[in-house]
C-alpha atoms as a PDB file:
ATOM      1  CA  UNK A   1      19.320   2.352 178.176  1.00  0.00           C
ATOM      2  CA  UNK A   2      21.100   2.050 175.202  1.00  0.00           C
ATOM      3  CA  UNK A   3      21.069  -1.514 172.995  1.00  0.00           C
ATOM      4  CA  UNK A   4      23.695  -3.043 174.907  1.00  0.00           C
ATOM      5  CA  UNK A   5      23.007  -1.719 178.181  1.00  0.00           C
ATOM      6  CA  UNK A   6      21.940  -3.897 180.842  1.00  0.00           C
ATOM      7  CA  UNK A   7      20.251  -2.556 184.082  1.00  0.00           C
ATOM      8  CA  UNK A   8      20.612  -4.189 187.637  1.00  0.00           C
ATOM      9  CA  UNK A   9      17.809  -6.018 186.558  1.00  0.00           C
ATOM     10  CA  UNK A  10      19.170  -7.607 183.716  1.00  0.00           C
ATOM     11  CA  UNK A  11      17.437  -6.427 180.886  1.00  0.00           C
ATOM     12  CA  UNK A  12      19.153  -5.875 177.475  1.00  0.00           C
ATOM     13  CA  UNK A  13      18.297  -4.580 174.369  1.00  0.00           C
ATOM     14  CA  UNK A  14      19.220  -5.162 170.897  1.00  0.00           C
ATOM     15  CA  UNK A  15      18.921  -4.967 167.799  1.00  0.00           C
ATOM     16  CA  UNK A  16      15.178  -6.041 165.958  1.00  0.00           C
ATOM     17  CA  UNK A  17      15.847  -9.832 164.480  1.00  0.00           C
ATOM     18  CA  UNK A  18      14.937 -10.062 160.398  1.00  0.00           C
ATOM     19  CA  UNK A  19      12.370 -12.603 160.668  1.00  0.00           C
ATOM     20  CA  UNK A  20      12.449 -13.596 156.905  1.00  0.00           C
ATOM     21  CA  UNK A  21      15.502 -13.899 155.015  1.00  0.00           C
ATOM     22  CA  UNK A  22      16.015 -13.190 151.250  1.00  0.00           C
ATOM     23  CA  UNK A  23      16.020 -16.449 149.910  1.00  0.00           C
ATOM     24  CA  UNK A  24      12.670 -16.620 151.474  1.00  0.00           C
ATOM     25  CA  UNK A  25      11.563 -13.090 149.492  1.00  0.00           C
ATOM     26  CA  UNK A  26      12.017 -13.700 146.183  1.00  0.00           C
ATOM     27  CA  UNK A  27       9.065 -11.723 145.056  1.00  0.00           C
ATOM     28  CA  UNK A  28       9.101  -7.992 145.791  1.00  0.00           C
ATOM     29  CA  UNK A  29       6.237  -7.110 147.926  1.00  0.00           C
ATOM     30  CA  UNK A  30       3.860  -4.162 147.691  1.00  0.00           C
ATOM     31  CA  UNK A  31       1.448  -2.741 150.603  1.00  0.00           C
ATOM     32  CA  UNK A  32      -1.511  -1.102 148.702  1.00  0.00           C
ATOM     33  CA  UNK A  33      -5.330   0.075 150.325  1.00  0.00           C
ATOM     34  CA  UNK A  34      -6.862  -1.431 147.467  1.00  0.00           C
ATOM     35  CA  UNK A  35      -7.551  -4.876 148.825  1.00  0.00           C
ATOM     36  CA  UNK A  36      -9.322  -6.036 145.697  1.00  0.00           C
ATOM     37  CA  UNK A  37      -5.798  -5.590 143.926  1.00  0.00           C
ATOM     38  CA  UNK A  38      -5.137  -8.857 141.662  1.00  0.00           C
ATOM     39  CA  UNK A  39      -2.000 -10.451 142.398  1.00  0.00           C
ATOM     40  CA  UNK A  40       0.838  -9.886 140.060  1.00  0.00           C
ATOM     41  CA  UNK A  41       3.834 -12.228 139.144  1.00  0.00           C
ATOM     42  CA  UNK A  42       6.057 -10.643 141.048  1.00  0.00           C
ATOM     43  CA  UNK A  43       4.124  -9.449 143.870  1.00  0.00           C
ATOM     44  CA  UNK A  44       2.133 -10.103 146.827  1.00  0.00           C
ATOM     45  CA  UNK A  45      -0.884  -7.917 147.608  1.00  0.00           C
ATOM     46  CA  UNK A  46      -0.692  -7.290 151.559  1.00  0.00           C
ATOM     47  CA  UNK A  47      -4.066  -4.776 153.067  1.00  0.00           C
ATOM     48  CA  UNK A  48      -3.023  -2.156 155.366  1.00  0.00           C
ATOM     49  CA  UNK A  49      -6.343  -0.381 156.204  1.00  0.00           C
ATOM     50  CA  UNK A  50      -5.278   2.275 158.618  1.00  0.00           C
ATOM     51  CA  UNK A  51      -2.871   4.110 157.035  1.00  0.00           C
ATOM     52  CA  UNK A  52      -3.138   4.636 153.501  1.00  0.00           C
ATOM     53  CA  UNK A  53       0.428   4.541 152.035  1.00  0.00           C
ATOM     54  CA  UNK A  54       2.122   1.982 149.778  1.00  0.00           C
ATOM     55  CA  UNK A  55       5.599   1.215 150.413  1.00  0.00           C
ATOM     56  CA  UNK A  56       7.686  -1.477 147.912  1.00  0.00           C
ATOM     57  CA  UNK A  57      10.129  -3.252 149.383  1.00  0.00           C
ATOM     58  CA  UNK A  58      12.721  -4.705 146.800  1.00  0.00           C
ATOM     59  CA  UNK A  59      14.669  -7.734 147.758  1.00  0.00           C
ATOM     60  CA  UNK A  60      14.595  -6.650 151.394  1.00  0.00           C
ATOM     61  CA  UNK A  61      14.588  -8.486 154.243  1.00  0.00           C
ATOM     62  CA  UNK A  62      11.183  -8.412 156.091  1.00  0.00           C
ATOM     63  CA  UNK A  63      10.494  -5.275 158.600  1.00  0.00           C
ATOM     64  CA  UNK A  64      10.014  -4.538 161.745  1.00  0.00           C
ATOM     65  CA  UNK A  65       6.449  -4.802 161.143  1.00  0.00           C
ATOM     66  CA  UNK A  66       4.077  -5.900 158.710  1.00  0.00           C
ATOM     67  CA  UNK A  67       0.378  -5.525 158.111  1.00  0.00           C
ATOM     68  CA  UNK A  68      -1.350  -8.846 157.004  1.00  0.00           C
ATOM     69  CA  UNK A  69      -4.966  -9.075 155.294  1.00  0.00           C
ATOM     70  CA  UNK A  70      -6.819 -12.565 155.900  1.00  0.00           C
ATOM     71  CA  UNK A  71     -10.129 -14.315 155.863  1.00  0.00           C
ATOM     72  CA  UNK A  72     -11.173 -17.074 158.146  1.00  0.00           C
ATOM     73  CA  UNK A  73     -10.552 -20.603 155.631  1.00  0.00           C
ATOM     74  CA  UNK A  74      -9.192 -18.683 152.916  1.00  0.00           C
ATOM     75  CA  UNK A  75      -5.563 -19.437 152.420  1.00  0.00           C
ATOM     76  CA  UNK A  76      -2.793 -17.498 150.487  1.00  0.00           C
ATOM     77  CA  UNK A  77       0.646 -18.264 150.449  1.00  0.00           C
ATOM     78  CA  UNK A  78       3.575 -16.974 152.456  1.00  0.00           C
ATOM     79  CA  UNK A  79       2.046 -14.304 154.275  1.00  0.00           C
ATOM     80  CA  UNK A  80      -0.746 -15.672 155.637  1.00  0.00           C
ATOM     81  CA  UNK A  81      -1.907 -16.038 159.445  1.00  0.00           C
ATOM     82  CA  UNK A  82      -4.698 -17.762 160.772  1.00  0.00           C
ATOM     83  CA  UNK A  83      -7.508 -16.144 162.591  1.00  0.00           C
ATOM     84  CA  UNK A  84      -8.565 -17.789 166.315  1.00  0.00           C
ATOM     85  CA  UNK A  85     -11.437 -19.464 166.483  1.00  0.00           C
ATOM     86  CA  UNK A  86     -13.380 -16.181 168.183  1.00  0.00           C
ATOM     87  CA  UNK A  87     -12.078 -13.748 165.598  1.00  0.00           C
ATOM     88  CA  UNK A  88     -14.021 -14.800 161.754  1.00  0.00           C
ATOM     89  CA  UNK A  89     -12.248 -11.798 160.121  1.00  0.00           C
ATOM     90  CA  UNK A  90      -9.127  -9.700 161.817  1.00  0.00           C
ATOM     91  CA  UNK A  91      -6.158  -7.941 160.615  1.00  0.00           C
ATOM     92  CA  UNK A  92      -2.836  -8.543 162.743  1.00  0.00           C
ATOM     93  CA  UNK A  93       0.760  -7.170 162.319  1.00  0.00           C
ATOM     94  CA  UNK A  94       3.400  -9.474 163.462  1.00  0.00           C
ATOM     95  CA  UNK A  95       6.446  -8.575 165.602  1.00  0.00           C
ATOM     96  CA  UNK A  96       9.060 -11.117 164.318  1.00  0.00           C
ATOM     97  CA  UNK A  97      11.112 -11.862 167.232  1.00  0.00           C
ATOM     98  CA  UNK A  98       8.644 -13.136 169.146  1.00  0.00           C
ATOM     99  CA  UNK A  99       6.033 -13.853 166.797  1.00  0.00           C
ATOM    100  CA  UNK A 100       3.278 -12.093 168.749  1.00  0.00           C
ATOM    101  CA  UNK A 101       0.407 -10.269 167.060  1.00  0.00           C
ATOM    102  CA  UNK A 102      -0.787  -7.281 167.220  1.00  0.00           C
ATOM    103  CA  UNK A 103      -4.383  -6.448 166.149  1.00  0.00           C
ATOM    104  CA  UNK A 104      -3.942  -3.273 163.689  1.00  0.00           C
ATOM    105  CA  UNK A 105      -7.226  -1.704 165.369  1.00  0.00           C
ATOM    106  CA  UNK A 106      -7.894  -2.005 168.739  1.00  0.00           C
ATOM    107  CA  UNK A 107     -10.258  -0.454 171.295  1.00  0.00           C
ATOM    108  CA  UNK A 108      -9.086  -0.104 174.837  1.00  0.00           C
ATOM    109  CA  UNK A 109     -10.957   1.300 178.025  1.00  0.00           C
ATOM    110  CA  UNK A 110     -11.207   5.292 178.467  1.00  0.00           C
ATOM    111  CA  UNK A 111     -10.823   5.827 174.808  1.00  0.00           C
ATOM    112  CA  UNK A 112     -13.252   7.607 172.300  1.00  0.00           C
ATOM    113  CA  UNK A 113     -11.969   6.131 169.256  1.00  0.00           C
ATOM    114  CA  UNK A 114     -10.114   3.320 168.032  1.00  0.00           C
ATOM    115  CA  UNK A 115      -6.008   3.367 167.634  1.00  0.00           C
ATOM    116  CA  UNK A 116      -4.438   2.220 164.942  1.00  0.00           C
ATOM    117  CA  UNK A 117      -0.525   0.290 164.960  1.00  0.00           C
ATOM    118  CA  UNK A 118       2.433   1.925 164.103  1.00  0.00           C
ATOM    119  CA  UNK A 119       4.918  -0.375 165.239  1.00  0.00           C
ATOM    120  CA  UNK A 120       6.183  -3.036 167.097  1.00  0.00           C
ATOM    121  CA  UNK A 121       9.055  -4.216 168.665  1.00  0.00           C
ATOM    122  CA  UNK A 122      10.319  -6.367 171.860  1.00  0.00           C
ATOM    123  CA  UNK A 123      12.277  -6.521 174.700  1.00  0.00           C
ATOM    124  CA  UNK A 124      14.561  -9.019 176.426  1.00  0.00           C
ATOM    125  CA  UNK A 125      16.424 -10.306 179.516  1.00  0.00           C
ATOM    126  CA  UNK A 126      19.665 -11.111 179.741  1.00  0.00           C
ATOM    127  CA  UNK A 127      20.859 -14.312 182.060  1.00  0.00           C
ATOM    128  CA  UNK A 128      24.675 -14.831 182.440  1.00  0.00           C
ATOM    129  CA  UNK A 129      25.338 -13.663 178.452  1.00  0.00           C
ATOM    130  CA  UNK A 130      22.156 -15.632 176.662  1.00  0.00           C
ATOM    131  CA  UNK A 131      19.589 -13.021 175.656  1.00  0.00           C
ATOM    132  CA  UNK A 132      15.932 -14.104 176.697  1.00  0.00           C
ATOM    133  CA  UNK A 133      12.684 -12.351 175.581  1.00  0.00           C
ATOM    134  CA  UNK A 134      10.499 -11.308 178.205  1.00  0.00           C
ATOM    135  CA  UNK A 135       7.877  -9.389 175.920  1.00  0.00           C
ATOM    136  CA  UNK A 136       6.764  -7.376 172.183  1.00  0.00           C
ATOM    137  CA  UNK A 137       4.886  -4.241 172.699  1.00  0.00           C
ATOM    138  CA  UNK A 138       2.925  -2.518 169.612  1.00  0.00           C
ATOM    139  CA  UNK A 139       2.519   1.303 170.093  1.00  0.00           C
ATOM    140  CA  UNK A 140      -1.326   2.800 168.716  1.00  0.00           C
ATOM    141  CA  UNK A 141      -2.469   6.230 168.068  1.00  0.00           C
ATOM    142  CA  UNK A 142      -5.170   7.828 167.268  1.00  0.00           C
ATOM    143  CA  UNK A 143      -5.399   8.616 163.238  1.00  0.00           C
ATOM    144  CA  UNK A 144      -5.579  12.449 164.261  1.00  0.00           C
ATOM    145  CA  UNK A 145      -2.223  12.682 165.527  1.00  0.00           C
ATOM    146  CA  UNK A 146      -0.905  12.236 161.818  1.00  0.00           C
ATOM    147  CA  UNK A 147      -2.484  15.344 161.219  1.00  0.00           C
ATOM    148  CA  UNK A 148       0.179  16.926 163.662  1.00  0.00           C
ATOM    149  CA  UNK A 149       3.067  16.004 161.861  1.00  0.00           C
ATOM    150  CA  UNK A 150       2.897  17.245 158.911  1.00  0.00           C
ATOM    151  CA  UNK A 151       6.413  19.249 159.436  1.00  0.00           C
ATOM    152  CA  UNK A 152       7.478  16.221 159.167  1.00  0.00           C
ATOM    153  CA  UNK A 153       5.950  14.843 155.755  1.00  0.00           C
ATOM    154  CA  UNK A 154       9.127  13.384 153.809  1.00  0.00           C
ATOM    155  CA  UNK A 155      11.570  12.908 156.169  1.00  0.00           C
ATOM    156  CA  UNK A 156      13.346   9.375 156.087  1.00  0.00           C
ATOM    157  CA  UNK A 157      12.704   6.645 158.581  1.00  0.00           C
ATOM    158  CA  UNK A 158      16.341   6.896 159.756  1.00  0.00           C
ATOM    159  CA  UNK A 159      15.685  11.034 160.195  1.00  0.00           C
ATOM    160  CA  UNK A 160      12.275  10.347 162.279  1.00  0.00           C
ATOM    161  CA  UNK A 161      13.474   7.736 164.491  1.00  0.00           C
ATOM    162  CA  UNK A 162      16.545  10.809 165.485  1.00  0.00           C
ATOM    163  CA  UNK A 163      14.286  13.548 165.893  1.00  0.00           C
ATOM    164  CA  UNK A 164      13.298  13.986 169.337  1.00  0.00           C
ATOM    165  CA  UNK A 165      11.295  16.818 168.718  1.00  0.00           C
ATOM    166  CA  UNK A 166       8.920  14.501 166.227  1.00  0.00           C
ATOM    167  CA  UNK A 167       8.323  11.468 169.749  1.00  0.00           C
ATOM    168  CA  UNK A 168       7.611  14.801 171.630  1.00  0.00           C
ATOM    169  CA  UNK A 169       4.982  16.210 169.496  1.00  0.00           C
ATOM    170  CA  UNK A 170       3.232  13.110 169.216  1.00  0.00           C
ATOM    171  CA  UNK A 171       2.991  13.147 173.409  1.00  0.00           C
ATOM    172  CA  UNK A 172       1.768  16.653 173.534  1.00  0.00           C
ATOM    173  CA  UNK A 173      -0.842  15.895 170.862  1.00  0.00           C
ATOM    174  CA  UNK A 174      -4.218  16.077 172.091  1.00  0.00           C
ATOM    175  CA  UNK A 175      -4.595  12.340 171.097  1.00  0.00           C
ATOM    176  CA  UNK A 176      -5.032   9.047 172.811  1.00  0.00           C
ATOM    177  CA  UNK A 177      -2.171   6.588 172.046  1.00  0.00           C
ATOM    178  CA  UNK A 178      -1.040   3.479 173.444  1.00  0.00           C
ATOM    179  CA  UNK A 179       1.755   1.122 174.412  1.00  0.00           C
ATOM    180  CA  UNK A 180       0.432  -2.637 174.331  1.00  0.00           C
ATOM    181  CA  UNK A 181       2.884  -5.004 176.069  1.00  0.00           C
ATOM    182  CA  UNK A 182       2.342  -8.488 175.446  1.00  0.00           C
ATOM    183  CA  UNK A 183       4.272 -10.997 178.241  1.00  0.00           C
ATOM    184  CA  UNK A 184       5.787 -14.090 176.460  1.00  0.00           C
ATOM    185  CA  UNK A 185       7.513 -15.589 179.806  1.00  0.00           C
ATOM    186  CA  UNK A 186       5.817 -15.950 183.120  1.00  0.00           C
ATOM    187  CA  UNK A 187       7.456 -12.810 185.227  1.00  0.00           C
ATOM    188  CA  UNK A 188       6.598 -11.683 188.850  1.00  0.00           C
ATOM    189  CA  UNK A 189       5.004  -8.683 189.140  1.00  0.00           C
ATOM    190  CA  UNK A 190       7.687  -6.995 191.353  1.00  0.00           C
ATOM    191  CA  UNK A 191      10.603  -7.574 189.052  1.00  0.00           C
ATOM    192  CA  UNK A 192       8.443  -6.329 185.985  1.00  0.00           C
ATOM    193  CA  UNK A 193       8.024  -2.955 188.162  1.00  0.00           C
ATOM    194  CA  UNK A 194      11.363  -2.234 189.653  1.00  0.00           C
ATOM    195  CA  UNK A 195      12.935  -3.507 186.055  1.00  0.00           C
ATOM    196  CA  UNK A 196      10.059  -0.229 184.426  1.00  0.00           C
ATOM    197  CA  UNK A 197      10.987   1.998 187.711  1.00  0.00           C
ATOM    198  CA  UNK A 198      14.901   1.923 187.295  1.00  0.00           C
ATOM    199  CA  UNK A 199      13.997   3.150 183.649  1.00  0.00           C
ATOM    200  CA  UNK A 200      11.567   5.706 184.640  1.00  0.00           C
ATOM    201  CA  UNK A 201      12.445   7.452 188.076  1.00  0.00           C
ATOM    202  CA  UNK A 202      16.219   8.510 186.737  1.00  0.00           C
ATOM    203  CA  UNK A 203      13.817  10.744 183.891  1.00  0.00           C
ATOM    204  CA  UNK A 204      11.851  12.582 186.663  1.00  0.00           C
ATOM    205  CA  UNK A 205      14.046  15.355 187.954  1.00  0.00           C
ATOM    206  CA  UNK A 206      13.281  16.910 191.454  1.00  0.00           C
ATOM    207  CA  UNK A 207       9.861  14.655 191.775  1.00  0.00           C
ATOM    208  CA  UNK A 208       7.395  16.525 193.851  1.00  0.00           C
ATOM    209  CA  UNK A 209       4.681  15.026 195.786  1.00  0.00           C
ATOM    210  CA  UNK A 210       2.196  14.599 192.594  1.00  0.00           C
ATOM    211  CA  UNK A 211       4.866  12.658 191.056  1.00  0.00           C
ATOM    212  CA  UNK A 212       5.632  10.463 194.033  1.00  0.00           C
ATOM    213  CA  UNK A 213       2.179   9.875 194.822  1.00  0.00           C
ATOM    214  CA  UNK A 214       2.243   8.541 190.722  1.00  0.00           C
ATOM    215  CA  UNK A 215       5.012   6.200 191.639  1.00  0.00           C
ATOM    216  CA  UNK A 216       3.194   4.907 194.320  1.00  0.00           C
ATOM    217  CA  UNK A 217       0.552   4.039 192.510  1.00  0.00           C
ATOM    218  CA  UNK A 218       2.351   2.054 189.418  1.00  0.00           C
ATOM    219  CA  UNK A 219       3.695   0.068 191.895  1.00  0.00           C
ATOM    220  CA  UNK A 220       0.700  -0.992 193.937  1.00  0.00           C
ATOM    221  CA  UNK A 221      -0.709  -2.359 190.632  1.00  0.00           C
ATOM    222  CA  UNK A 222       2.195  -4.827 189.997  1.00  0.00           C
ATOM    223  CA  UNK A 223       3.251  -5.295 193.605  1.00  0.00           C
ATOM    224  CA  UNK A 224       2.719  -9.159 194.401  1.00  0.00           C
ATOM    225  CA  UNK A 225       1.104  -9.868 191.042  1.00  0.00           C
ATOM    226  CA  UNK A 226       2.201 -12.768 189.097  1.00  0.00           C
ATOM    227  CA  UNK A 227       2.234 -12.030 185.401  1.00  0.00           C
ATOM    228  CA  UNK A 228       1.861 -15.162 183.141  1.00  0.00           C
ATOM    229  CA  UNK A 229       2.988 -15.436 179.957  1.00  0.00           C
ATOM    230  CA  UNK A 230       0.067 -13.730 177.661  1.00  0.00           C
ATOM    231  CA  UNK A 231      -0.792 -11.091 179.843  1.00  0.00           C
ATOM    232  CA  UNK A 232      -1.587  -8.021 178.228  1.00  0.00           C
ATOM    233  CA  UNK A 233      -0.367  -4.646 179.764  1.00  0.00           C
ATOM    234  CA  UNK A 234      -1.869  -1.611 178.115  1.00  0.00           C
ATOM    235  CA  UNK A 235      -0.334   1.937 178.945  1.00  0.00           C
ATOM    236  CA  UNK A 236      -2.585   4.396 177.688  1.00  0.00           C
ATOM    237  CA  UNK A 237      -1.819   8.398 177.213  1.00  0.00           C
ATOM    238  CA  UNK A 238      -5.481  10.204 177.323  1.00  0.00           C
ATOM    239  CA  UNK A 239      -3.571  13.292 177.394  1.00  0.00           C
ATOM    240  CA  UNK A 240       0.028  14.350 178.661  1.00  0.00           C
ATOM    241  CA  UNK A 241      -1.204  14.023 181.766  1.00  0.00           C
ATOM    242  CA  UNK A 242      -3.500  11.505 182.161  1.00  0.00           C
ATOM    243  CA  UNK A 243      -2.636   7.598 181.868  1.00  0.00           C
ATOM    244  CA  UNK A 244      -4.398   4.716 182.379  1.00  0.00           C
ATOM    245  CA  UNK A 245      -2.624   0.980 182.940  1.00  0.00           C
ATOM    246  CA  UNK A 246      -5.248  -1.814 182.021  1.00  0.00           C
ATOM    247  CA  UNK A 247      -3.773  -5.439 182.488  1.00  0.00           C
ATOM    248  CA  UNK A 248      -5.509  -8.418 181.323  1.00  0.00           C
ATOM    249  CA  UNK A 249      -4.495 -12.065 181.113  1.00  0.00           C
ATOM    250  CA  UNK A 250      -7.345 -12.663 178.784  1.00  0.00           C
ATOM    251  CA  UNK A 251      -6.533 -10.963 175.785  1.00  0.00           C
ATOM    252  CA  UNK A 252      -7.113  -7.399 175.394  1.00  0.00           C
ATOM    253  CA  UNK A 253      -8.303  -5.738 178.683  1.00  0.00           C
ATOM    254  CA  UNK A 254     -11.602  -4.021 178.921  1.00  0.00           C
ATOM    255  CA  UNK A 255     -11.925  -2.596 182.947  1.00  0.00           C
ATOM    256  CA  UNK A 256      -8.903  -0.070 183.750  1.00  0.00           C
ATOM    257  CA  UNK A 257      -6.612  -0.720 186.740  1.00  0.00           C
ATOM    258  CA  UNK A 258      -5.849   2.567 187.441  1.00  0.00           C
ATOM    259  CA  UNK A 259      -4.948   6.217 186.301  1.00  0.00           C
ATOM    260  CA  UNK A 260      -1.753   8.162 186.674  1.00  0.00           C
ATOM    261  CA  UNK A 261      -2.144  11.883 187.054  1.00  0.00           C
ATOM    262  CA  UNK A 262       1.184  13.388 186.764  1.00  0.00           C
ATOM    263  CA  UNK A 263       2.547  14.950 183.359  1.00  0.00           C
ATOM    264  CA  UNK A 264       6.392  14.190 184.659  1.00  0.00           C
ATOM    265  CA  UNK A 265       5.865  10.938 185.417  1.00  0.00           C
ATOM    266  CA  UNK A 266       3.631  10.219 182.298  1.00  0.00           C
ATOM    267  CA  UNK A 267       6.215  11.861 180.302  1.00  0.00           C
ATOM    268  CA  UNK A 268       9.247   9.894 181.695  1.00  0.00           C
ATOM    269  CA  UNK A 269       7.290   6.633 180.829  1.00  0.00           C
ATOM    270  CA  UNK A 270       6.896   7.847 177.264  1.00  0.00           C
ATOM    271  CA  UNK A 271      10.436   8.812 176.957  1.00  0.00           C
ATOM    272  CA  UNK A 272      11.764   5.707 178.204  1.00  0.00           C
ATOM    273  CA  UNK A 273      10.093   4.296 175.315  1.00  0.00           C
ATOM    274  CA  UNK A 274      10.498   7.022 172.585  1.00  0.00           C
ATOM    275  CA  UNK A 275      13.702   9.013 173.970  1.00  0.00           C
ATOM    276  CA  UNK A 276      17.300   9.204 173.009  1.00  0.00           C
ATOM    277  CA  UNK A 277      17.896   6.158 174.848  1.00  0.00           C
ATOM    278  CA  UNK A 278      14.724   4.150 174.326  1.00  0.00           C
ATOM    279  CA  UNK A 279      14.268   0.524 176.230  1.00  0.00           C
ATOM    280  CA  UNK A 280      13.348  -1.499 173.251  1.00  0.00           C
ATOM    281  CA  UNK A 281      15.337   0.282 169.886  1.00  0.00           C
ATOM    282  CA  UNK A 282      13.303  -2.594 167.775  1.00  0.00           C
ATOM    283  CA  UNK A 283      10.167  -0.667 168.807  1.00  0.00           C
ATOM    284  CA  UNK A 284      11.254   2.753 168.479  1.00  0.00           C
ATOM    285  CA  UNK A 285      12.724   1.755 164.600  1.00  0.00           C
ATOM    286  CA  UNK A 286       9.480  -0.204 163.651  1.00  0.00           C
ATOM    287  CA  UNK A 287       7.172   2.670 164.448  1.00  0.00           C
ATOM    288  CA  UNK A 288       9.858   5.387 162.988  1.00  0.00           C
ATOM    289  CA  UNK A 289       9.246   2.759 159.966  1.00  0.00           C
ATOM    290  CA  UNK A 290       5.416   2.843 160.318  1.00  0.00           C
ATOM    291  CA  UNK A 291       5.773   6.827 160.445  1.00  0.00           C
ATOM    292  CA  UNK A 292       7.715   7.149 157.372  1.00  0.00           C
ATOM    293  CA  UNK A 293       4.737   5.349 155.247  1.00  0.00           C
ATOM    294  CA  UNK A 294       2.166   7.253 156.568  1.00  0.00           C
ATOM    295  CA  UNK A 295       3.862  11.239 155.687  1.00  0.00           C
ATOM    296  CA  UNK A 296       5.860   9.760 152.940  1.00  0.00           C
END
C-alpha cells in the first residue's frame, strides 16, 4: 500500500506530519553523546545514547524522530518531556503525529539483549475522507546489526529508505529486532487482523501448509480481542524465521503470546513494513533517517 492507498479496510497512509514548525526552531539543534556538553547560544544539547552520531539540523523543521535526554524534576526548555511517576530517569523518542513515546532501550520477552530505536512513525484510518490515527509503531534492533551494513556507510537517508536490498539485509541479520505498535484508539481485535492480513497474505506466494498453519495462528491471537487504546503490540524477529507477538495493555509486555515459525510469512510481515510499498511511509522514512546517523 502506497501513501494514498486505502485497503477494504480503510486504512490510509500518508505522509509523516512536522510536529514543530520553524518559527518554533529558532536555534539550530545538535544531537551529541557527550551529555555533559554545556549549552551554547545557539544550540540545544539533546543525549542520544544508543547510537553514537551527531547530526545538526539547521533551521529544519523537526524529524521524524527525536531522541530526548531528561531527569525526573529537572526542567529544560523546549525539548523537554516528563518522566511517569514509575520511571525516575528514562530516555524517550517522540513520534510527532501522535505524540506517543517510545523508550530508546527496551527489553522485550525471548530476547538476549536490549534493542535500541531507530525510528518511528504511525498509521491511520480513513472514515468517509477524514484521516484518523489508529496507532505509532517504533522499530528496535539489536546494536549488532549496524555492524552488517557497513556497505552502506554514507549513503543518504533518501538513498537508504530506496534500497531494498539495505531492509533485506537487516531481516536476514542474525539479530533480534522489533516492531512496537502502540494503539491510540480503542480497535476490535478482528478488524486490527484482517486490516494486517490483507497486507500480508497478497506477499506470500503459493503458501504451503507451514505458512497457513502461521496464518492461523496470528489470527487466533487477535480473534475476539478488544484492543484499547494503549495496548502495546510487539512483533519480534528472533531470526528470519522465528517471531514472537507479545501484546500488553499495561505498558510494555513481558509473557509472549505466541511464536510464528514460518520464514515466508515472517518475511511478508517485515516487508509490509519495510518493502517497496510499506504500510506506514512515516515509519519507513524515520528509521531510513535514524540509519543515516548511525553509518554517516
Amino acid at each position: 500500500m502506497g501513501d494514498k492507498a486505502v485497503s477494504k479496510h480503510g486504512f490510509h497512509f500518508g505522509t509523516p506530519k512536522v510536529g514543530l514548525g520553524l518559527a518554533q526552531l529558532q536555534r539550530s539543534v545538535v544531537i551529541t553523546t557527550n551529555a555533559k556538553a554545556k549549552l551554547a547560544p545557539s544550540a540545544e544539547t539533546l543525549y542520544c545514547k544508543n547510537w553514537k552520531a551527531q547530526l545538526r539540523f539547521w533551521s529544519s523543521p523537526s524529524r521524524c524522530c527525536m531522541c530526548f535526554r531528561f531527569k525526573a524534576n529537572r526542567f529544560r526548555p523546549h525539548f523537554i518531556l516528563k518522566a511517569s511517576s514509575s520511571v525516575e530517569s528514562a530516555e524517550y523518542a517522540v513520534e510527532p503525529a501522535t505524540n506517543v513515546k517510545f523508550q530508546t532501550t527496551i527489553s522485550l520477552p525471548g530476547c538476549s539483549n536490549s534493542l535500541s530505536l531507530l525510528g518511528t512513525g504511525y498509521r491511520e484510518k480513513v472514515f468517509a475522507i477524514i484521516g484518523v490515527k489508529v496507532y505509532a509503531a517504533g522499530f528496535y534492533a539489536n546494536q549488532s546489526v549496524i555492524g552488517k551494513l557497513n556497505a552502506w556507510k554514507g549513503r543518504s537517508a533518501a538513498d537508504i529508505q530506496l534500497d531494498s536490498s539495505l531492509f533485506d539485509s537487516i531481516f536476514h541479520a542474525p539479530s533480534e529486532k522489533s516492531l512496537q505498535i502502540v494503539l491510540v484508539r480503542d480497535v476490535d481485535g478482528k478488524t486490527f487482523w484482517d486490516a494486517m492480513d490483507d497486507a500480508v497474505s497478497p506477499r506470500i506466494k503459493a503458501p504451503s501448509s507451514v505458512d497457513e498453519s502461521a496464518l492461523s495462528t496470528f489470527r487466533s491471537i487477535f480473534q475476539g480481542r478488544p484492543l484499547k487504546k494503549g495496548t502495546f503490540i510487539c512483533l519480534t524477529w528472533l531470526d528470519s524465521s522465528k517471531l514472537l507477538v507479545c501484546i500488553s495493555s499495561n505498558g510494555l509486555p513481558s509473557t509472549v503470546d505466541a511464536t510464528i515459525e514460518s520464514a515466508n510469512t515472517n518475511m511478508a510481515l517485515f516487508d509490509v513494513f519495510f518493502g517497496d510499498a510499506p504500510v506506514s511511509s512515516s515509519l519507513k522514512a524515520s528509521v531510513a533517517q535514524g540509519l543515516f546517523m548511525v553509518l554517516k
